[in-house]
PDB file of N, CA and C in Angstrom:
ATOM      1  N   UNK A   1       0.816  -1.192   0.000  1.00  0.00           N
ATOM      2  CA  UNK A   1       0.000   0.000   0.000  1.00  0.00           C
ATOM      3  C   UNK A   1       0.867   1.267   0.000  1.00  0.00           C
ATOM      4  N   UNK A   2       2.396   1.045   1.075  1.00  0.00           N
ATOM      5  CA  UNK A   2       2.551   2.515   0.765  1.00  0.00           C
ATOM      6  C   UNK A   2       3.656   2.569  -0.926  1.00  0.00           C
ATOM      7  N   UNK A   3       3.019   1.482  -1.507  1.00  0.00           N
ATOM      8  CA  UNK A   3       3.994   2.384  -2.582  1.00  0.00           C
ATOM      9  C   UNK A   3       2.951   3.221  -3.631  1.00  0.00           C
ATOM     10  N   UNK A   4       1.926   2.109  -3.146  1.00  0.00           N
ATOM     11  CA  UNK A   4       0.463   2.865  -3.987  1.00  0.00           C
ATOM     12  C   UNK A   4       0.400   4.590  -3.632  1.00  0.00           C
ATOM     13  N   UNK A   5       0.178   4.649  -2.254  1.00  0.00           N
ATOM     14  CA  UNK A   5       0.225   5.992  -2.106  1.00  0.00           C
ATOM     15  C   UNK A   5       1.683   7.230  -2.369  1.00  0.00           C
ATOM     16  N   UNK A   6       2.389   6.157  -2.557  1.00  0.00           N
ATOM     17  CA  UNK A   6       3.714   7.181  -2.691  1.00  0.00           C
ATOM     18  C   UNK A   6       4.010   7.581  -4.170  1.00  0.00           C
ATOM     19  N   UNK A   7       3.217   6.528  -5.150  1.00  0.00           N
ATOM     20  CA  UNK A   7       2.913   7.069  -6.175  1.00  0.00           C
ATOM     21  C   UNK A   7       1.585   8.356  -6.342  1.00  0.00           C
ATOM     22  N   UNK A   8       0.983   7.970  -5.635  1.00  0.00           N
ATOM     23  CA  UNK A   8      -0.092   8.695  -5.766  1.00  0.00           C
ATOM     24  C   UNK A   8      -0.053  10.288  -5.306  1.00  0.00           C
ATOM     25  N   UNK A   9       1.161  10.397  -4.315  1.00  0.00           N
ATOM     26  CA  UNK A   9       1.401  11.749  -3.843  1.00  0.00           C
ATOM     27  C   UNK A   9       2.089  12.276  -5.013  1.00  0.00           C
ATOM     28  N   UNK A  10       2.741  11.596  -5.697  1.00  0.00           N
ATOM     29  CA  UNK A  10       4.058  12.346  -6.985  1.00  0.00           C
ATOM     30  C   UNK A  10       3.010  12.701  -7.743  1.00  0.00           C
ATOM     31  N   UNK A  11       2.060  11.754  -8.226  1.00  0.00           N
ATOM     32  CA  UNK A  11       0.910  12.247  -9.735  1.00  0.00           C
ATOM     33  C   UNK A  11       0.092  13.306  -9.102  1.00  0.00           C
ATOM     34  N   UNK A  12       0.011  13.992  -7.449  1.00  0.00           N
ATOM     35  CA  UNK A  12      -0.398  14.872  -7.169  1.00  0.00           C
ATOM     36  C   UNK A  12      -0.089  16.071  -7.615  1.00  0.00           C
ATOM     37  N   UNK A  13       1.312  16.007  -7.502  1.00  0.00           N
ATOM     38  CA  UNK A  13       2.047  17.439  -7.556  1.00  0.00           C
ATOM     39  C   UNK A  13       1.818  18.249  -9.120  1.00  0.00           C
ATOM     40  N   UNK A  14       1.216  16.763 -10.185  1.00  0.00           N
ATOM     41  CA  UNK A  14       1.022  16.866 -11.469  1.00  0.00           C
ATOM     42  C   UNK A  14      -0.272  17.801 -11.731  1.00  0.00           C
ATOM     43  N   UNK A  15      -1.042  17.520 -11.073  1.00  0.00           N
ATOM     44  CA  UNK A  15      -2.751  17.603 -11.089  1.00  0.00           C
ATOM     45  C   UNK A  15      -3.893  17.131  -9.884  1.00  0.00           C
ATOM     46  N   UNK A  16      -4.686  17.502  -9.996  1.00  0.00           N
ATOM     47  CA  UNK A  16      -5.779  16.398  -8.824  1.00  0.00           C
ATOM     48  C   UNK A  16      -7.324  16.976  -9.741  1.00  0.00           C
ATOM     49  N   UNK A  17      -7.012  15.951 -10.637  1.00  0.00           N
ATOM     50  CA  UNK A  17      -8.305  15.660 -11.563  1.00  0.00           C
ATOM     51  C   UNK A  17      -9.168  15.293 -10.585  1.00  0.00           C
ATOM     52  N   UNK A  18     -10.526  14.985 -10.961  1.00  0.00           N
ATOM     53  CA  UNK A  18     -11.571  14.241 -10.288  1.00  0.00           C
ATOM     54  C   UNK A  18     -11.657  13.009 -10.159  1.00  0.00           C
ATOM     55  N   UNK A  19     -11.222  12.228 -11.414  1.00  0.00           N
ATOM     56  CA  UNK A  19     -11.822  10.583 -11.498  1.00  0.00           C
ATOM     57  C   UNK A  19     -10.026  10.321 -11.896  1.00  0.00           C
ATOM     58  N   UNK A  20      -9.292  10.319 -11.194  1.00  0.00           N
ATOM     59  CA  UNK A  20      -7.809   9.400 -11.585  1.00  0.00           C
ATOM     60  C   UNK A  20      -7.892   8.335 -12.113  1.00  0.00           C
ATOM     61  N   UNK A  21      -8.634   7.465 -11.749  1.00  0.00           N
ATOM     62  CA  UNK A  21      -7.991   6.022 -12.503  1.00  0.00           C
ATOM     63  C   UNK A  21      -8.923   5.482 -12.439  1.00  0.00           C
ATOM     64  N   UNK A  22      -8.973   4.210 -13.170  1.00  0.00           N
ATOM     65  CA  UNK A  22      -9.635   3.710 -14.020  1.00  0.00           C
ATOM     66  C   UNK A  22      -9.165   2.076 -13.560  1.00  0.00           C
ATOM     67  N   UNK A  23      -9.146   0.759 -13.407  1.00  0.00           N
ATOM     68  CA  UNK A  23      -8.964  -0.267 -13.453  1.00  0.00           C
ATOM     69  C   UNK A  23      -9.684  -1.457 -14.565  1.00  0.00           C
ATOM     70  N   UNK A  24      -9.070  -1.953 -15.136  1.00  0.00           N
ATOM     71  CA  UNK A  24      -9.731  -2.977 -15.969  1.00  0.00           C
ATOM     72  C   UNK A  24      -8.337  -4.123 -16.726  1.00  0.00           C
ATOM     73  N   UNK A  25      -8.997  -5.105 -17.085  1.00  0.00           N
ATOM     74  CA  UNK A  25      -8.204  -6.325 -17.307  1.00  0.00           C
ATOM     75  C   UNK A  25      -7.170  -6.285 -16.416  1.00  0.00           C
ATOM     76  N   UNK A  26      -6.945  -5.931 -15.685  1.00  0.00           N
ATOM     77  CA  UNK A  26      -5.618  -6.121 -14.086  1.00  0.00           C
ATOM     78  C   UNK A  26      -4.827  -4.741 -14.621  1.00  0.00           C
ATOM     79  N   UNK A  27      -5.218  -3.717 -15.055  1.00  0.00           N
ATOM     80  CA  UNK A  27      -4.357  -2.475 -15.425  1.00  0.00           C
ATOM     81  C   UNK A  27      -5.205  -1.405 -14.474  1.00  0.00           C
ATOM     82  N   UNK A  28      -4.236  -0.721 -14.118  1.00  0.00           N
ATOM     83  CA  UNK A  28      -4.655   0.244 -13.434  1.00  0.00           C
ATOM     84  C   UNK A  28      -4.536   1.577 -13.890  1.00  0.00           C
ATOM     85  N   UNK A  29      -5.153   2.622 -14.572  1.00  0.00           N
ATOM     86  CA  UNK A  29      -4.948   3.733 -15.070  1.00  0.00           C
ATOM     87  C   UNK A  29      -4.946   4.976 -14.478  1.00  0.00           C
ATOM     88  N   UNK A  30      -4.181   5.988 -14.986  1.00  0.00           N
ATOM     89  CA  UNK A  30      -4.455   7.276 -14.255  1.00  0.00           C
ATOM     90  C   UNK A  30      -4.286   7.930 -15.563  1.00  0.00           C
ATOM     91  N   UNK A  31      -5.480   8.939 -14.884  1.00  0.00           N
ATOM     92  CA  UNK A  31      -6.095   9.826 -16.129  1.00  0.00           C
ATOM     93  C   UNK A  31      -5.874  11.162 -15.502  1.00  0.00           C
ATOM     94  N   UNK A  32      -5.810  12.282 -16.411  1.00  0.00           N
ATOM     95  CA  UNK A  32      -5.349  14.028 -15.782  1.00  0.00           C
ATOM     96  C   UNK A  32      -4.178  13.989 -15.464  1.00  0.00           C
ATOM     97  N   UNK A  33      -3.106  13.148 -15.512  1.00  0.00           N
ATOM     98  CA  UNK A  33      -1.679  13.846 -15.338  1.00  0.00           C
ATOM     99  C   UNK A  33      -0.979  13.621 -16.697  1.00  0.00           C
ATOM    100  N   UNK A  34      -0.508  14.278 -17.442  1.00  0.00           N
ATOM    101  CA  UNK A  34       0.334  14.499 -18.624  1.00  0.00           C
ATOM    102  C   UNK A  34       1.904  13.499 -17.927  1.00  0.00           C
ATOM    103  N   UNK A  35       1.612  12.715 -18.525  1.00  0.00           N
ATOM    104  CA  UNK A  35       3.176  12.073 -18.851  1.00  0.00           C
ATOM    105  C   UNK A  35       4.347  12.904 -19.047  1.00  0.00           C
ATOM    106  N   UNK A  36       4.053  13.726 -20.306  1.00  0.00           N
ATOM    107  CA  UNK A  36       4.701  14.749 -20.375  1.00  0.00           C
ATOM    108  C   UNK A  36       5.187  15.835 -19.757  1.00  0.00           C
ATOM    109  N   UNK A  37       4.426  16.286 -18.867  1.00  0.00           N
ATOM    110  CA  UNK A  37       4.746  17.294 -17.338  1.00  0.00           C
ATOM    111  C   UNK A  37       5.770  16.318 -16.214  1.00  0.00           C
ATOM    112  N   UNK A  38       5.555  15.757 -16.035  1.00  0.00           N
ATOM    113  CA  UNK A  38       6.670  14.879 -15.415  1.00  0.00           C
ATOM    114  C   UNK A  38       7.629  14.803 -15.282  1.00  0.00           C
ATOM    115  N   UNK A  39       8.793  15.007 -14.228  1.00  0.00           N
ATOM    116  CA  UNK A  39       9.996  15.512 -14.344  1.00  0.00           C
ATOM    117  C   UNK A  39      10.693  13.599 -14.292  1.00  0.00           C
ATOM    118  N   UNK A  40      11.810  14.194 -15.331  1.00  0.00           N
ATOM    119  CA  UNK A  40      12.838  12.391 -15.088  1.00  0.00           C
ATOM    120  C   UNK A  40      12.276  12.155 -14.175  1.00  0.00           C
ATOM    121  N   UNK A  41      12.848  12.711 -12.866  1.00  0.00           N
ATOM    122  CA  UNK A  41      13.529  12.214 -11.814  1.00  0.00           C
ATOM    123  C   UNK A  41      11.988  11.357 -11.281  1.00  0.00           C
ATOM    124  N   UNK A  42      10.973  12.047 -11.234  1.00  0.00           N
ATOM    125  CA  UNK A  42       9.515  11.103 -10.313  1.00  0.00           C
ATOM    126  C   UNK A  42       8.862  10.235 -11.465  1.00  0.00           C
ATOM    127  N   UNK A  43       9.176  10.092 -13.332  1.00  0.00           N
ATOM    128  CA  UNK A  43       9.468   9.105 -13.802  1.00  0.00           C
ATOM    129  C   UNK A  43       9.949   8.227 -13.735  1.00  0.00           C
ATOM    130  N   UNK A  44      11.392   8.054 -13.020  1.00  0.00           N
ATOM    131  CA  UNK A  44      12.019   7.306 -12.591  1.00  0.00           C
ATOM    132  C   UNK A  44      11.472   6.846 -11.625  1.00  0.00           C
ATOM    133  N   UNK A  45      10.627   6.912 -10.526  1.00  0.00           N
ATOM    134  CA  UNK A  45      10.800   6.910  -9.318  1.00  0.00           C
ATOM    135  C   UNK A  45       9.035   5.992  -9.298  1.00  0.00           C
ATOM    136  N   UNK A  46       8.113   6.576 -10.122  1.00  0.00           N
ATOM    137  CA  UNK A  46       6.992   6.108 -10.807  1.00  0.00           C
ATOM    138  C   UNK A  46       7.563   4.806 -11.336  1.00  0.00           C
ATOM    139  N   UNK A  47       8.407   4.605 -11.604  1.00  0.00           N
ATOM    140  CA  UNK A  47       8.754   3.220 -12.786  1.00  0.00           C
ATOM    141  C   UNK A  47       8.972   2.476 -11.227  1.00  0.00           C
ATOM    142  N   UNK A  48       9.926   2.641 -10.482  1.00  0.00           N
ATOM    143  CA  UNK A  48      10.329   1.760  -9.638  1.00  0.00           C
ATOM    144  C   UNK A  48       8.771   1.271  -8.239  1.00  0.00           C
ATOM    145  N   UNK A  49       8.044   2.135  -8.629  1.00  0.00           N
ATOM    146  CA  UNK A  49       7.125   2.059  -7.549  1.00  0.00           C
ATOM    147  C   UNK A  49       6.024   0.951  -8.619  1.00  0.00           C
ATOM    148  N   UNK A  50       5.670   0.860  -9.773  1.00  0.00           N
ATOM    149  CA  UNK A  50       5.299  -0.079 -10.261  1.00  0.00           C
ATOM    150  C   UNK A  50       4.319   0.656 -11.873  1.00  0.00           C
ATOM    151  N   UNK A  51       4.392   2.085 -12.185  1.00  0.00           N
ATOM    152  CA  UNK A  51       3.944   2.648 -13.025  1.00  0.00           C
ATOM    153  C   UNK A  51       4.705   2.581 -14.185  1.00  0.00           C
ATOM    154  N   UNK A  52       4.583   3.030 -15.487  1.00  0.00           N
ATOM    155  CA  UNK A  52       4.894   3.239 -16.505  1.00  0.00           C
ATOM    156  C   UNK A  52       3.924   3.755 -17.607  1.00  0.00           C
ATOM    157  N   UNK A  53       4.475   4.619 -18.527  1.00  0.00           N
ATOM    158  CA  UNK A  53       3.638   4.826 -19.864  1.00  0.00           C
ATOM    159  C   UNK A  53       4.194   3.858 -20.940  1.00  0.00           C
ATOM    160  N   UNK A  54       2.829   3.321 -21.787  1.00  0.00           N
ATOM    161  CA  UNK A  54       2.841   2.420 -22.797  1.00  0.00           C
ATOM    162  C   UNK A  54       1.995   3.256 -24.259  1.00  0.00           C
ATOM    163  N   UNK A  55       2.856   3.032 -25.347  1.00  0.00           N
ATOM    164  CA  UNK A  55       2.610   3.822 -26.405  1.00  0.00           C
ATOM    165  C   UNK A  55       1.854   2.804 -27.213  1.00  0.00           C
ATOM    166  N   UNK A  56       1.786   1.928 -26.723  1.00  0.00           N
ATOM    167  CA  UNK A  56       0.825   0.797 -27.996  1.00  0.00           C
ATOM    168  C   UNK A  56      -0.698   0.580 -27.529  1.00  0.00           C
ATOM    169  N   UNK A  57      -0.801   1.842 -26.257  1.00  0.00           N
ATOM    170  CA  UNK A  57      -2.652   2.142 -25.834  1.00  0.00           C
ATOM    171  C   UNK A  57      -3.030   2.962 -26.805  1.00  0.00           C
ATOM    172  N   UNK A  58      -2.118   3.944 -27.185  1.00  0.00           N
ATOM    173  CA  UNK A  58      -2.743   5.315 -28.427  1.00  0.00           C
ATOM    174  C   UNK A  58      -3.239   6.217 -26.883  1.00  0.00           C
ATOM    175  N   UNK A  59      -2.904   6.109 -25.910  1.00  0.00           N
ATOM    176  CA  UNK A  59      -3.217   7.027 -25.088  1.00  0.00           C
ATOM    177  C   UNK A  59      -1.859   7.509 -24.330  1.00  0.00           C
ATOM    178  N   UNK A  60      -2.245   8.751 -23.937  1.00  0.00           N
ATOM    179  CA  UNK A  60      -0.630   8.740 -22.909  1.00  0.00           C
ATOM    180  C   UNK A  60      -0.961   9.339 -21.539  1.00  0.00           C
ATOM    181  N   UNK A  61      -0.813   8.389 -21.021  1.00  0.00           N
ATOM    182  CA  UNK A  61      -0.913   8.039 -19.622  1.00  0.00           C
ATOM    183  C   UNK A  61      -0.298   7.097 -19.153  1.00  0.00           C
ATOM    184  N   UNK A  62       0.058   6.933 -17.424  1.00  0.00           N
ATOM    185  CA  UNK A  62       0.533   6.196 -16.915  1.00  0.00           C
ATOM    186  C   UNK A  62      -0.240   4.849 -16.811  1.00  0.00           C
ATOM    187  N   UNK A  63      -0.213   3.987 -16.586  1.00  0.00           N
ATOM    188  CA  UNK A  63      -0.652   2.816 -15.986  1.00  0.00           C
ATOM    189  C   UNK A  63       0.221   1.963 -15.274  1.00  0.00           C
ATOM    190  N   UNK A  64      -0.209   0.662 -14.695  1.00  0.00           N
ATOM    191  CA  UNK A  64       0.274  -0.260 -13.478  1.00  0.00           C
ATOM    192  C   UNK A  64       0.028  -1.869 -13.411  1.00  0.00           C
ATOM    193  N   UNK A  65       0.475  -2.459 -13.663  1.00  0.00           N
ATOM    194  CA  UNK A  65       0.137  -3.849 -13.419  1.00  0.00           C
ATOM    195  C   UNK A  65      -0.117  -4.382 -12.269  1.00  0.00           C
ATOM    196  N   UNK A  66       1.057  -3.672 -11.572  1.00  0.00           N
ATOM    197  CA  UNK A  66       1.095  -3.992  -9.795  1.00  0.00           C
ATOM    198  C   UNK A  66      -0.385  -3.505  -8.769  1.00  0.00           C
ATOM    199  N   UNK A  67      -0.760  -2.670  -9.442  1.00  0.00           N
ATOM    200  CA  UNK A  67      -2.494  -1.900  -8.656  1.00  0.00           C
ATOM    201  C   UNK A  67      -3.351  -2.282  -9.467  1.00  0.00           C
ATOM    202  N   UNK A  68      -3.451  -3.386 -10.632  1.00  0.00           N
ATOM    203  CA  UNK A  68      -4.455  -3.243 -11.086  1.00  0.00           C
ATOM    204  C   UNK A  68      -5.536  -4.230 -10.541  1.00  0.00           C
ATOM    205  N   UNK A  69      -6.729  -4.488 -11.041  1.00  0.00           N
ATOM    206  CA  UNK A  69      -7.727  -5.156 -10.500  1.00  0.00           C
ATOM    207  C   UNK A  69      -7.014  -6.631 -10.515  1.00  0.00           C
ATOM    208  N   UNK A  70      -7.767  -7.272  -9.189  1.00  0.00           N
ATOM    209  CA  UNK A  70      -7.492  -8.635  -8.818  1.00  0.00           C
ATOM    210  C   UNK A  70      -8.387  -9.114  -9.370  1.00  0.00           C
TER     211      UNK A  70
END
């Protein structure tokens, strides 16, 4: 749990949309933070906590394998 939230404080500093994320087929999504606004360094730090962006959604956003639905 706390890496869930320790991600969740970094995609703060990005935005605090209304509806963040999204879960489906065991992926966990977050929606309202630009990938792109993102500095390396909490990219990096997002990757090690269990996030990443994937370019073969046609969307750009983060997602998670590690939070997604059981």
């Amino acid at each position: 749990m706390d890496d869930l939230i320790e991600a969740l404080q970094i995609f703060r500093k990005y935005g605090n949309p209304d509806y963040p994320t999204h879960c489906e087929h065991d992926v966990m999504y977050i929606y309202g933070i630009e990938p792109n606004d993102v500095s390396k360094k909490d990219i990096k730090r997002l990757n090690e906590l269990g996030f990443f962006t994937n370019d073969d959604t046609g969307e750009d956003l983060f997602q998670s394998f590690k939070f997604g639905s059981a």
